[in-house]
C-alpha atoms as a PDB file:
ATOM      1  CA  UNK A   1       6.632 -22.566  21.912  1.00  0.00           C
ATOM      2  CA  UNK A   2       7.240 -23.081  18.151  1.00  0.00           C
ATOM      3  CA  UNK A   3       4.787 -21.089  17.118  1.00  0.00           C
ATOM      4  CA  UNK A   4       5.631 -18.633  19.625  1.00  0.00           C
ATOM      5  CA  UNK A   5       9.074 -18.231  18.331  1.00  0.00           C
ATOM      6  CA  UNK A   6       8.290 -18.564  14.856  1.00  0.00           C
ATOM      7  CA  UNK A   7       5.478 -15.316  15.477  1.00  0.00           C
ATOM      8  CA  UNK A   8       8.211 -13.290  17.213  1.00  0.00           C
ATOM      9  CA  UNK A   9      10.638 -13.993  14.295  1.00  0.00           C
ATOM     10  CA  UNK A  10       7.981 -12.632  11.989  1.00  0.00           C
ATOM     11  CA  UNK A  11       7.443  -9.150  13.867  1.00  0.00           C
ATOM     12  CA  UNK A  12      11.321  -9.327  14.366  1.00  0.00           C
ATOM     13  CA  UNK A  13      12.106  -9.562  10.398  1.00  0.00           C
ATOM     14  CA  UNK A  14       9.212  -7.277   9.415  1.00  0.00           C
ATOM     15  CA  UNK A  15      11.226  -4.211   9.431  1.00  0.00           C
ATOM     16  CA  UNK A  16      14.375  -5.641   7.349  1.00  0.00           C
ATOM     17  CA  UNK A  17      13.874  -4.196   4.541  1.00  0.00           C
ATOM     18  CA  UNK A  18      12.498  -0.756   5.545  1.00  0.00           C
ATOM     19  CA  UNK A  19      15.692  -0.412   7.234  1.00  0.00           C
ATOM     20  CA  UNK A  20      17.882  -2.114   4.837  1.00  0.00           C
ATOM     21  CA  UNK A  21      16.669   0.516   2.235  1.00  0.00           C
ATOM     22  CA  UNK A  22      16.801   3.588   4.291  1.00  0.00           C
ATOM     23  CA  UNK A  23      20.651   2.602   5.024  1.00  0.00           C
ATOM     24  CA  UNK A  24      21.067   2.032   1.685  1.00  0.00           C
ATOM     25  CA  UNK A  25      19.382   5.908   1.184  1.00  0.00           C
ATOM     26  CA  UNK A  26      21.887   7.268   3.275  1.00  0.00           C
ATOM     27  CA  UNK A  27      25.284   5.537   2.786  1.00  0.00           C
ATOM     28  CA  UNK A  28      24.864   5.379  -1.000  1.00  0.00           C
ATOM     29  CA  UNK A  29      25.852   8.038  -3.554  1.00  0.00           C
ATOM     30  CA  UNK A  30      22.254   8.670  -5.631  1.00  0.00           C
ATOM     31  CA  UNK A  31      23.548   7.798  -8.679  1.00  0.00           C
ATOM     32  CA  UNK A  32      24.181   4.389  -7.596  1.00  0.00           C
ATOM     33  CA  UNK A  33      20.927   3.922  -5.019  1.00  0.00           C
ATOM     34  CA  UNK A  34      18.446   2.651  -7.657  1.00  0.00           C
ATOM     35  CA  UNK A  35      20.843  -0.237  -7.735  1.00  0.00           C
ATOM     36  CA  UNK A  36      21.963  -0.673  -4.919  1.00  0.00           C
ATOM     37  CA  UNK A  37      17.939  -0.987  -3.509  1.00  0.00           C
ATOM     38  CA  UNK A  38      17.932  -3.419  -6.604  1.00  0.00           C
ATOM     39  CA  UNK A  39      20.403  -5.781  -5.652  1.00  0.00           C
ATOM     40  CA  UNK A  40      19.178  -5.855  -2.275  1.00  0.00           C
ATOM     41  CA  UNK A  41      15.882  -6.462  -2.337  1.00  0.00           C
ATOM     42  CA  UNK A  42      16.131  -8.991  -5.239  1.00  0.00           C
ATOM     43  CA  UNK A  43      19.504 -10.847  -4.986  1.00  0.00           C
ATOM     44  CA  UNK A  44      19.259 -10.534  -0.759  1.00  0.00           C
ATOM     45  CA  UNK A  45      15.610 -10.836  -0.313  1.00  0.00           C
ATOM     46  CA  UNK A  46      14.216 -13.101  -3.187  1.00  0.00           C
ATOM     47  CA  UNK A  47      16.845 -14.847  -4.164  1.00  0.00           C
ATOM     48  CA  UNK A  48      18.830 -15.764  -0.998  1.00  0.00           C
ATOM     49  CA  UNK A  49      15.919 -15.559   1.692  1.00  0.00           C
ATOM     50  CA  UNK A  50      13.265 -17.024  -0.428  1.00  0.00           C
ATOM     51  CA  UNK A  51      14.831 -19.819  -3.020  1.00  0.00           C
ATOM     52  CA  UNK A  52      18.424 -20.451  -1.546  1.00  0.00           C
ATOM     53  CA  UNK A  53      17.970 -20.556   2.373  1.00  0.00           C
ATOM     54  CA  UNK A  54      14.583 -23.080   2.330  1.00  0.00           C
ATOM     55  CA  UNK A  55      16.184 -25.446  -0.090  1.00  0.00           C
ATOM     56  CA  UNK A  56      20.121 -25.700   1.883  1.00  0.00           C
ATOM     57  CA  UNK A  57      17.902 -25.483   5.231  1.00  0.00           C
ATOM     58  CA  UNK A  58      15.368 -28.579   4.204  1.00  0.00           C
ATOM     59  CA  UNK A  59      18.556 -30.399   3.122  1.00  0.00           C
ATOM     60  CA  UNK A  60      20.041 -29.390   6.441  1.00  0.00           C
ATOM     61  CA  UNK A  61      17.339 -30.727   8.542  1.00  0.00           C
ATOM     62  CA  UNK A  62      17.129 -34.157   6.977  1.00  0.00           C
ATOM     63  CA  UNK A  63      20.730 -34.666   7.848  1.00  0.00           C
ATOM     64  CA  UNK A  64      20.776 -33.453  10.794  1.00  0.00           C
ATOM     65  CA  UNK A  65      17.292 -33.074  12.298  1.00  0.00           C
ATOM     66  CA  UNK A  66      14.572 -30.062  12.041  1.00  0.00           C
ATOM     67  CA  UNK A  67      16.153 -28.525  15.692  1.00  0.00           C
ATOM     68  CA  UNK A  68      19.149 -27.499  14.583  1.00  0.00           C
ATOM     69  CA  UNK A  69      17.625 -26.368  11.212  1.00  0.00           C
ATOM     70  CA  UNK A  70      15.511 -24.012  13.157  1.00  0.00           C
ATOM     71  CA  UNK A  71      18.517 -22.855  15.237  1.00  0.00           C
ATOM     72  CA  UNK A  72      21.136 -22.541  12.215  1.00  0.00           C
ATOM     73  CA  UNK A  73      18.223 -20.396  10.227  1.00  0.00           C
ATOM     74  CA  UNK A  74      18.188 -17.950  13.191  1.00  0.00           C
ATOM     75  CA  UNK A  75      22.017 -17.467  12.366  1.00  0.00           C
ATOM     76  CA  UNK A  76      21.916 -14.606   9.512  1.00  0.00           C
ATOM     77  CA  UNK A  77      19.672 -12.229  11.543  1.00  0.00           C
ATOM     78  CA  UNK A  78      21.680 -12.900  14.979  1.00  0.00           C
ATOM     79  CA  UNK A  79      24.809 -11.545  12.996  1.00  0.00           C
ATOM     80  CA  UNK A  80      23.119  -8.461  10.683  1.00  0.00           C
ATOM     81  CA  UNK A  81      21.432  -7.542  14.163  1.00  0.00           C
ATOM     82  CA  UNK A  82      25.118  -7.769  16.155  1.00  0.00           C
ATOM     83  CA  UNK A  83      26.821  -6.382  12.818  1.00  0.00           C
ATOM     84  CA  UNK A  84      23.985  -3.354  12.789  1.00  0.00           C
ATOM     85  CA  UNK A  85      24.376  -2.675  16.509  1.00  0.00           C
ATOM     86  CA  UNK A  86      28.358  -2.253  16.330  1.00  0.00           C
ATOM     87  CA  UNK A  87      28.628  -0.241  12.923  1.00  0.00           C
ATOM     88  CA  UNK A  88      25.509   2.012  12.206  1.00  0.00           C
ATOM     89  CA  UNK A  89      25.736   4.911  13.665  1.00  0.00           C
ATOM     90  CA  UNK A  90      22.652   7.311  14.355  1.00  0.00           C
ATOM     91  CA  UNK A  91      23.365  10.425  12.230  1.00  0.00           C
ATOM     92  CA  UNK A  92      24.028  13.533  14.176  1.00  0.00           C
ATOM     93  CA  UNK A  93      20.975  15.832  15.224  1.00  0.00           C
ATOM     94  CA  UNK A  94      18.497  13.143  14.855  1.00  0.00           C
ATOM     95  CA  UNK A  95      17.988  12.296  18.325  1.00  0.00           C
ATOM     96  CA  UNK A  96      17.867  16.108  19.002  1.00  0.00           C
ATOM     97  CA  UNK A  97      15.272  16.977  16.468  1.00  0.00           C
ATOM     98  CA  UNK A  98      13.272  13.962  17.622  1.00  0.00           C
ATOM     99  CA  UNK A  99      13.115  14.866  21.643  1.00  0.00           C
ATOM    100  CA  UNK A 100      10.354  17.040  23.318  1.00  0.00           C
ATOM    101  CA  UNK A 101       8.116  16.392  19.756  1.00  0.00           C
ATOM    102  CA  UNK A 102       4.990  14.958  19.529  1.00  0.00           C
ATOM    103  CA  UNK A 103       2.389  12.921  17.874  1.00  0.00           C
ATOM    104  CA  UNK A 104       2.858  13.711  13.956  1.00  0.00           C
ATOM    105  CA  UNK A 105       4.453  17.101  14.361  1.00  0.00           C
ATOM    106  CA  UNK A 106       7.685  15.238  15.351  1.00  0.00           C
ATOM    107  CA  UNK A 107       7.629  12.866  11.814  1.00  0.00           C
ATOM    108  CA  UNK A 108       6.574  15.981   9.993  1.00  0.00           C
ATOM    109  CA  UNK A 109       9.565  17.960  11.186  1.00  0.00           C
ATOM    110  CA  UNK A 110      11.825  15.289  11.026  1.00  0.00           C
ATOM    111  CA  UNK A 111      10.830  14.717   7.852  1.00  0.00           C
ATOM    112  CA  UNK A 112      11.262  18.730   7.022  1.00  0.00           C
ATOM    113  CA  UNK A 113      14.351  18.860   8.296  1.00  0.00           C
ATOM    114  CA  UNK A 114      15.681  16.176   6.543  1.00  0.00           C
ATOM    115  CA  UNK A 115      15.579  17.859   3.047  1.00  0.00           C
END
């Protein structure tokens, strides 16, 4: 079951930053985007989810046992997913370009119509 859950967390976190940066594209002004993709993927992503969380979760799980390590480290995604499911909004037209399209015609013109 562990390794269950811990494969499902992988497939479930493999798309955070391809979505973090394509908010980022659209609710940032391009002047300040470089940046913005900058601080995110290297303050949030390196420095918080690889140095910071392992080292306050291993100290976490020797005082209080590996279970609720595992459970507390599931914490962060359960609230961007519930804080991403009340506030981003889909923008308008997107869902209208994207139905009755097919294959990679729909991407394509997507894509088109997005410039």
């Amino acid at each position: 079951m562990m390794l269950g859950a811990r494969l499902l967390m992988g497939v479930a976190e493999g798309g955070i930053m391809p979505i973090s940066q394509s908010l980022i594209a659209s609710e940032v002004a391009p002047r300040h985007r470089g940046l913005a993709m900058g601080v995110t993927q290297n303050f949030g992503s390196n420095l918080l989810g690889s140095f910071v969380a392992p080292v306050l979760l291993v100290a976490f799980a020797r005082t209080f046992g590996w279970r609720h390590a595992f459970f507390l480290a599931g914490i962060p995604g359960i609230v961007t997913a519930l804080l991403m499911w009340r506030l981003v909004r889909e923008p308008p037209g997107v869902r209208a370009r994207m139905m009755g399209r097919r294959g990679g015609h729909c991407v394509r013109r997507w894509l088109s119509g997005m410039s």
